[in-house]
C-alpha atoms as a PDB file:
ATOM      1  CA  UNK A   1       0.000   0.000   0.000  1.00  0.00           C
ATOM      2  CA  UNK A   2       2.969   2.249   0.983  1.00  0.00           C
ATOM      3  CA  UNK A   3       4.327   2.275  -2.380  1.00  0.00           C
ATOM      4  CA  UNK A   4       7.690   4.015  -1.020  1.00  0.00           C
ATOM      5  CA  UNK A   5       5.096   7.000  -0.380  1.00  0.00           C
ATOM      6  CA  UNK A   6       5.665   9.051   2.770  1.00  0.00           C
ATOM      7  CA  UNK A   7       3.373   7.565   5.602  1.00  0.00           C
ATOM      8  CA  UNK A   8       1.558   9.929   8.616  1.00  0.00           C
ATOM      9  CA  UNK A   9       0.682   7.995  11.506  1.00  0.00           C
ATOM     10  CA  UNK A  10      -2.377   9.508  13.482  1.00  0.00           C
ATOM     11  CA  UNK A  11       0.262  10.837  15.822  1.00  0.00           C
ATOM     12  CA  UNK A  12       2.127  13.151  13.248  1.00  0.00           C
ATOM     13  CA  UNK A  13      -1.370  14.082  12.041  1.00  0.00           C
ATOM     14  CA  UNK A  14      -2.526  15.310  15.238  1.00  0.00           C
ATOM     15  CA  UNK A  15       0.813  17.262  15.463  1.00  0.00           C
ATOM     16  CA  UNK A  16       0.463  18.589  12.767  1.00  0.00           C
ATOM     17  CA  UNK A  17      -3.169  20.006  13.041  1.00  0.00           C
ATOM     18  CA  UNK A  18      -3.023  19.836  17.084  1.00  0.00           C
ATOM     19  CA  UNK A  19      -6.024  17.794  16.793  1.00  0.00           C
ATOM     20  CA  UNK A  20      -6.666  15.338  19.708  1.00  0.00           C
ATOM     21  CA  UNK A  21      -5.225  11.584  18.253  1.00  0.00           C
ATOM     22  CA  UNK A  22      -8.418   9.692  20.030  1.00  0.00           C
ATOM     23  CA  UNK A  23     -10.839  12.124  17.471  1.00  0.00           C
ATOM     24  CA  UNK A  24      -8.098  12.057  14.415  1.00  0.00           C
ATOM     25  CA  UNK A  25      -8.114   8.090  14.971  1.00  0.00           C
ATOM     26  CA  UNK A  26     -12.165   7.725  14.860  1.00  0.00           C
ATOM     27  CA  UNK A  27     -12.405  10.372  11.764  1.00  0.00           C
ATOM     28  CA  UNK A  28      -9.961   8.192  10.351  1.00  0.00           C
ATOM     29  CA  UNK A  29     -11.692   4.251  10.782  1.00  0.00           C
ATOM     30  CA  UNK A  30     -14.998   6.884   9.218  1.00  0.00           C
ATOM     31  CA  UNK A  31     -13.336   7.923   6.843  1.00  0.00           C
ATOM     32  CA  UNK A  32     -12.050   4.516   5.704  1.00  0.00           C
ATOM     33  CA  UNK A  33     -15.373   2.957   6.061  1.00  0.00           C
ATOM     34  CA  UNK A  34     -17.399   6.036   4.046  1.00  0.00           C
ATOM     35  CA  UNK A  35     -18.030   4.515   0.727  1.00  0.00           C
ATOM     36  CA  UNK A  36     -18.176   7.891  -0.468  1.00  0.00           C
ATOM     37  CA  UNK A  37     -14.519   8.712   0.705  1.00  0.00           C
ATOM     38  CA  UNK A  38     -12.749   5.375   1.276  1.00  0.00           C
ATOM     39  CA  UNK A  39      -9.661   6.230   2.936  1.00  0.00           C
ATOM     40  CA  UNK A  40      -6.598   3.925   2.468  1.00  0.00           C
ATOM     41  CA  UNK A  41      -4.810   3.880   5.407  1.00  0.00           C
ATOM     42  CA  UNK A  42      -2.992   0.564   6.852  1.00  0.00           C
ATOM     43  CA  UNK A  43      -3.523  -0.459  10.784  1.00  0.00           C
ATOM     44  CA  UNK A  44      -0.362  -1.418  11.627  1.00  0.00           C
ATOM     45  CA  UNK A  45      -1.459  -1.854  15.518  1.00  0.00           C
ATOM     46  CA  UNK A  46      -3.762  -0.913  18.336  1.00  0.00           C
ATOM     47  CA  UNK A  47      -1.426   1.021  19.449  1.00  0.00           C
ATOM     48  CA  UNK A  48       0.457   2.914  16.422  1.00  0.00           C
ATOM     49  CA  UNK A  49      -2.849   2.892  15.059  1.00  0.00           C
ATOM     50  CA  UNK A  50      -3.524   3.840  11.064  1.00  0.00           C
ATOM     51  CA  UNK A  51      -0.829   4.854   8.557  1.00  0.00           C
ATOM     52  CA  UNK A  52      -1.789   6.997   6.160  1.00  0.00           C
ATOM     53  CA  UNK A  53      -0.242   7.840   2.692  1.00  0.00           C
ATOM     54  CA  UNK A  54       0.497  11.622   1.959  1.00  0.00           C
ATOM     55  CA  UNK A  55      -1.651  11.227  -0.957  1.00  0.00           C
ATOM     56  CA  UNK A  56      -4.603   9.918   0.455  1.00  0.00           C
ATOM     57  CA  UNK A  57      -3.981  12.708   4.145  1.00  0.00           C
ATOM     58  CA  UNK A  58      -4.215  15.572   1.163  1.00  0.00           C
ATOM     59  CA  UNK A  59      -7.195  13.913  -0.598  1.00  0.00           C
ATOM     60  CA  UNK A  60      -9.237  13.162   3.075  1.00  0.00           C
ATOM     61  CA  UNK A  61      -8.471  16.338   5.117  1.00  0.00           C
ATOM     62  CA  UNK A  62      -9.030  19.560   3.109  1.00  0.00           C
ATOM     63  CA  UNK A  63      -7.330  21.587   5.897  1.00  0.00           C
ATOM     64  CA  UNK A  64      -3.954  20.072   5.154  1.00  0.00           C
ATOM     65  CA  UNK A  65      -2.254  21.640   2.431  1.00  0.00           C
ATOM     66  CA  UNK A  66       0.621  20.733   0.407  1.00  0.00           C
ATOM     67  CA  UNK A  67       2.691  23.438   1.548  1.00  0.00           C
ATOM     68  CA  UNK A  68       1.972  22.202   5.659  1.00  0.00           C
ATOM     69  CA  UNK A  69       2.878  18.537   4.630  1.00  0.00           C
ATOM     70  CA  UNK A  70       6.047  19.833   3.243  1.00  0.00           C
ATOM     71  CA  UNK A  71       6.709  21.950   6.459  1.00  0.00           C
ATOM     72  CA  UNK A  72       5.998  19.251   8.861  1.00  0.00           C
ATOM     73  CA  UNK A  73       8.619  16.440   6.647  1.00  0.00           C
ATOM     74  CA  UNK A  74      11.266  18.739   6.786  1.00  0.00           C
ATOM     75  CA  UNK A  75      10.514  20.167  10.554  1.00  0.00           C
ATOM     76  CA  UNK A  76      10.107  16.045  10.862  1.00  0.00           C
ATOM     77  CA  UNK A  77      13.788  15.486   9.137  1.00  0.00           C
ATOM     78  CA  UNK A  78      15.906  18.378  10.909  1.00  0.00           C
ATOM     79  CA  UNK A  79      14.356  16.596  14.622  1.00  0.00           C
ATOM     80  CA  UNK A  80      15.236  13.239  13.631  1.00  0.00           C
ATOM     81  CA  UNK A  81      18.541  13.964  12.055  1.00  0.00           C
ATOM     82  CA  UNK A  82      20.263  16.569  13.846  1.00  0.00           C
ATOM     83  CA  UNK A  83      19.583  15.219  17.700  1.00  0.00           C
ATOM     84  CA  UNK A  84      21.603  12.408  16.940  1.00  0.00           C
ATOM     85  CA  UNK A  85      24.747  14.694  16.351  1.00  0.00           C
ATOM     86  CA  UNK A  86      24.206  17.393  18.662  1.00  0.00           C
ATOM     87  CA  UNK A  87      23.638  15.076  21.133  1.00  0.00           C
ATOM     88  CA  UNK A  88      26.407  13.540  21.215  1.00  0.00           C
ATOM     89  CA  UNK A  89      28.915  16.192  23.014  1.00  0.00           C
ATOM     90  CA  UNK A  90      25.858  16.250  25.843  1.00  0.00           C
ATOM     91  CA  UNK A  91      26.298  14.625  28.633  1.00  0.00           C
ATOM     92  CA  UNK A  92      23.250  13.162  29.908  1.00  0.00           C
ATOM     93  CA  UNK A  93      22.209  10.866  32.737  1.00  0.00           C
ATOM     94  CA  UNK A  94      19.335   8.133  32.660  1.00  0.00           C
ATOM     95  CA  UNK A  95      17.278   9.210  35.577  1.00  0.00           C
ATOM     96  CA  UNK A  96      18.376   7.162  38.590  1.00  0.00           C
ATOM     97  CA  UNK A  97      14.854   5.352  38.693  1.00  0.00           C
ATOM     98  CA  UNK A  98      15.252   3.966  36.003  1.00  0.00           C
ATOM     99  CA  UNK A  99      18.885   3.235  35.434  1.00  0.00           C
ATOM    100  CA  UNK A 100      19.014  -0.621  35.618  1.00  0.00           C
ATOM    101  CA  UNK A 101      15.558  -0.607  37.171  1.00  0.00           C
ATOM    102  CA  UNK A 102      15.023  -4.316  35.634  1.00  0.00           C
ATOM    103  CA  UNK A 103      18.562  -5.491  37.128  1.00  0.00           C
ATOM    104  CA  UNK A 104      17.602  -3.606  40.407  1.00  0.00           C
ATOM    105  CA  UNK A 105      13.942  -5.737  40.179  1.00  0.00           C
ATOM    106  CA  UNK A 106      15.553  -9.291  39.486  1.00  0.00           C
ATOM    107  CA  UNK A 107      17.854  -8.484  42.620  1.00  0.00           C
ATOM    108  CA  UNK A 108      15.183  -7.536  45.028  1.00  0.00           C
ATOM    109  CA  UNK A 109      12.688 -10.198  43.744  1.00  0.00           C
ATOM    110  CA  UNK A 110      13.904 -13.290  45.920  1.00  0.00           C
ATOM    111  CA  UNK A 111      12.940 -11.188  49.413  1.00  0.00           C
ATOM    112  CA  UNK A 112       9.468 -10.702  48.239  1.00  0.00           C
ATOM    113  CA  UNK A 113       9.291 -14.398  47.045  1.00  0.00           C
ATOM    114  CA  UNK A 114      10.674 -15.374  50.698  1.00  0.00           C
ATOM    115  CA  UNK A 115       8.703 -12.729  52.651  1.00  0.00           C
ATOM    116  CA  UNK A 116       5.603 -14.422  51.261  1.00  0.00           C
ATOM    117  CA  UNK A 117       6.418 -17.915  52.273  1.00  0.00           C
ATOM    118  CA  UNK A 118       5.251 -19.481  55.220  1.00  0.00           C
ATOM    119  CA  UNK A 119       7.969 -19.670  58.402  1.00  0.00           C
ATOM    120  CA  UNK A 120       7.456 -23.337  58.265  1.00  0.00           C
ATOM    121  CA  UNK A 121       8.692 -23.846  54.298  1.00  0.00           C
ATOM    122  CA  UNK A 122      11.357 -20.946  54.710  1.00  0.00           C
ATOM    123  CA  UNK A 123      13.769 -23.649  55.197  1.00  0.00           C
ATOM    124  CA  UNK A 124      12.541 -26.626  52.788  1.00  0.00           C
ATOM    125  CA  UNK A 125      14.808 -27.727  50.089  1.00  0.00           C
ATOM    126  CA  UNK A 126      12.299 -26.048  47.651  1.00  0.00           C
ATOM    127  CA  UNK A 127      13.184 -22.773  49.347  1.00  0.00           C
ATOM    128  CA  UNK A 128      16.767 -23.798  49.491  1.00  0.00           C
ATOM    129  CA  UNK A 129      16.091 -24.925  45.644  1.00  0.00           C
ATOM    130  CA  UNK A 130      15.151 -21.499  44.934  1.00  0.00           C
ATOM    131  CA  UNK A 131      17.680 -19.436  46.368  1.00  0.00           C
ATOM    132  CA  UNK A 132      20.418 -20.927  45.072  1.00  0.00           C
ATOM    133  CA  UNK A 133      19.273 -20.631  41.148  1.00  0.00           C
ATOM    134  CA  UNK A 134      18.807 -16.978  42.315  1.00  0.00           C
ATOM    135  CA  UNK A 135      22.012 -16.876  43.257  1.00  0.00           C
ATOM    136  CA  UNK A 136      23.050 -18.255  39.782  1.00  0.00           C
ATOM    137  CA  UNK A 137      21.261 -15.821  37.842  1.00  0.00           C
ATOM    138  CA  UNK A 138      21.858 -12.893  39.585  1.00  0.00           C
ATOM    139  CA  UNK A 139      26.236 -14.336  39.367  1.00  0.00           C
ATOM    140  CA  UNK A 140      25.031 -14.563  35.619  1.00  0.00           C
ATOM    141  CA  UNK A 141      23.745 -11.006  35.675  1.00  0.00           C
ATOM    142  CA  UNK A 142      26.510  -9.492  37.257  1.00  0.00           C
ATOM    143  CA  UNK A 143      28.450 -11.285  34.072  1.00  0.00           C
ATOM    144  CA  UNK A 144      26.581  -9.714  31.730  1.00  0.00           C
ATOM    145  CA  UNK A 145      26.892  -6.218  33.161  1.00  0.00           C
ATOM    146  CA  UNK A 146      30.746  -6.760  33.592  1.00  0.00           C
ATOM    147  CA  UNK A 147      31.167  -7.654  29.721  1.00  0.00           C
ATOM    148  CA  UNK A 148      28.892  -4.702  28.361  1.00  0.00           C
ATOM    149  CA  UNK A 149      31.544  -2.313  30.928  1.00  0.00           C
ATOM    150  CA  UNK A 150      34.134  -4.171  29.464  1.00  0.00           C
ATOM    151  CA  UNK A 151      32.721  -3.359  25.549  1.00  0.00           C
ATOM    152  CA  UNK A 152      31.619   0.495  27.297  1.00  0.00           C
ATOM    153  CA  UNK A 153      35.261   1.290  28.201  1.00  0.00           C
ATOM    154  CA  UNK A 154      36.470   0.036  24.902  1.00  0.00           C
ATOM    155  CA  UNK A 155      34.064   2.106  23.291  1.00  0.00           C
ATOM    156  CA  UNK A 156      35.273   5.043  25.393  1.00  0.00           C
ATOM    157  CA  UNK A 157      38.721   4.239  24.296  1.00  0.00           C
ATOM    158  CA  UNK A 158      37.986   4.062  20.692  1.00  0.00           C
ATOM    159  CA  UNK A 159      36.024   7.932  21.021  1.00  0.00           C
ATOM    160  CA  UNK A 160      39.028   8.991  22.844  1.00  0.00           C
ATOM    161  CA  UNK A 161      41.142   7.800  20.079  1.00  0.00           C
ATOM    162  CA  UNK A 162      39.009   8.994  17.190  1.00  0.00           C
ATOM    163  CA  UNK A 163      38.919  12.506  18.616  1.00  0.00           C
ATOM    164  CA  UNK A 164      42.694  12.317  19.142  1.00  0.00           C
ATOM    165  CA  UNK A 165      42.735  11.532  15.100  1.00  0.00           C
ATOM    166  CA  UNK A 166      40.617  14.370  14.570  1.00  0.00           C
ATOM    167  CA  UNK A 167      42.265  16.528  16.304  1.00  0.00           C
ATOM    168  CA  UNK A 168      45.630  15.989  14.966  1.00  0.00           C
ATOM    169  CA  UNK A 169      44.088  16.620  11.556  1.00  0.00           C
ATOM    170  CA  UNK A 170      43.063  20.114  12.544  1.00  0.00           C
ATOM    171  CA  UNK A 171      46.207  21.221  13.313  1.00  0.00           C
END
């Protein structure tokens, strides 16, 4: 259906107008289903919802122009190109919630299991059992983190050395 054409999702749409996306998304499924209109538009899932060809968003919504749908790709290329070199000089910090908040979860996850079991089972060999695959994973875990440090320092090293290059050029 795409046909290499540029697709809006019902996100970009309701940027671009600063429509509400719950309204944009039930215009849309009418507009599809209007034998009148018959809207081509692809669901791709509940929760990216419809994507829309530029064709068929200029033929459907008479308030969108051609000159807005050229504004919003470019606006749309400069934020999704750019960021990713500006960014990089930034330094910026995961917020400490959420930095290894899934690691954090598997580590905390064996006192809750405990906490809920009965003081009579808390030392059966099913307990036992238990705590000692914990203990394997979370040795496994903490093996996993060690080699992506390892492979983060390298990559350090190699950005160190690359800017080193660079520099050397410049002068």
């Amino acid at each position: 259906m795409s046909d290499g054409a540029f697709m809006f999702s019902v996100g970009m749409l309701a940027e671009m107008t600063g429509g509400n996306r719950q309204y944009l998304s039930r215009k849309i499924k009418q507009l599809i289903e209007d034998p009148e209109i018959r809207l081509k538009a692809e669901l791709h899932s509940n929760k990216e919802g419809y994507q829309i060809p530029e064709r068929e968003v200029l033929r459907c919504f008479d308030k969108i122009t051609p000159i807005q749908v050229k504004a919003y790709k470019e606006s749309l290329l400069e934020r999704t190109a750019k960021p990713k070199i500006s960014r990089m000089g930034q330094k910026t910090e995961p917020a400490k919630e959420q930095f290894l908040e899934k690691e954090n979860e598997v580590l905390t996850q064996w006192r809750f299991k405990l906490a809920g079991t009965p003081a009579a089972k808390k030392n059966s060999p099913e307990i036992r059992e238990y705590l000692e695959g914990e203990i394997r994973r979370i040795k496994e875990l903490r093996q996993e983190k060690l080699r992506e440090y390892v492979l983060l320092e390298q990559f350090l090293s190699n950005c160190d050395k690359t800017i080193e290059d660079i520099e050397k050029r410049l002068d």
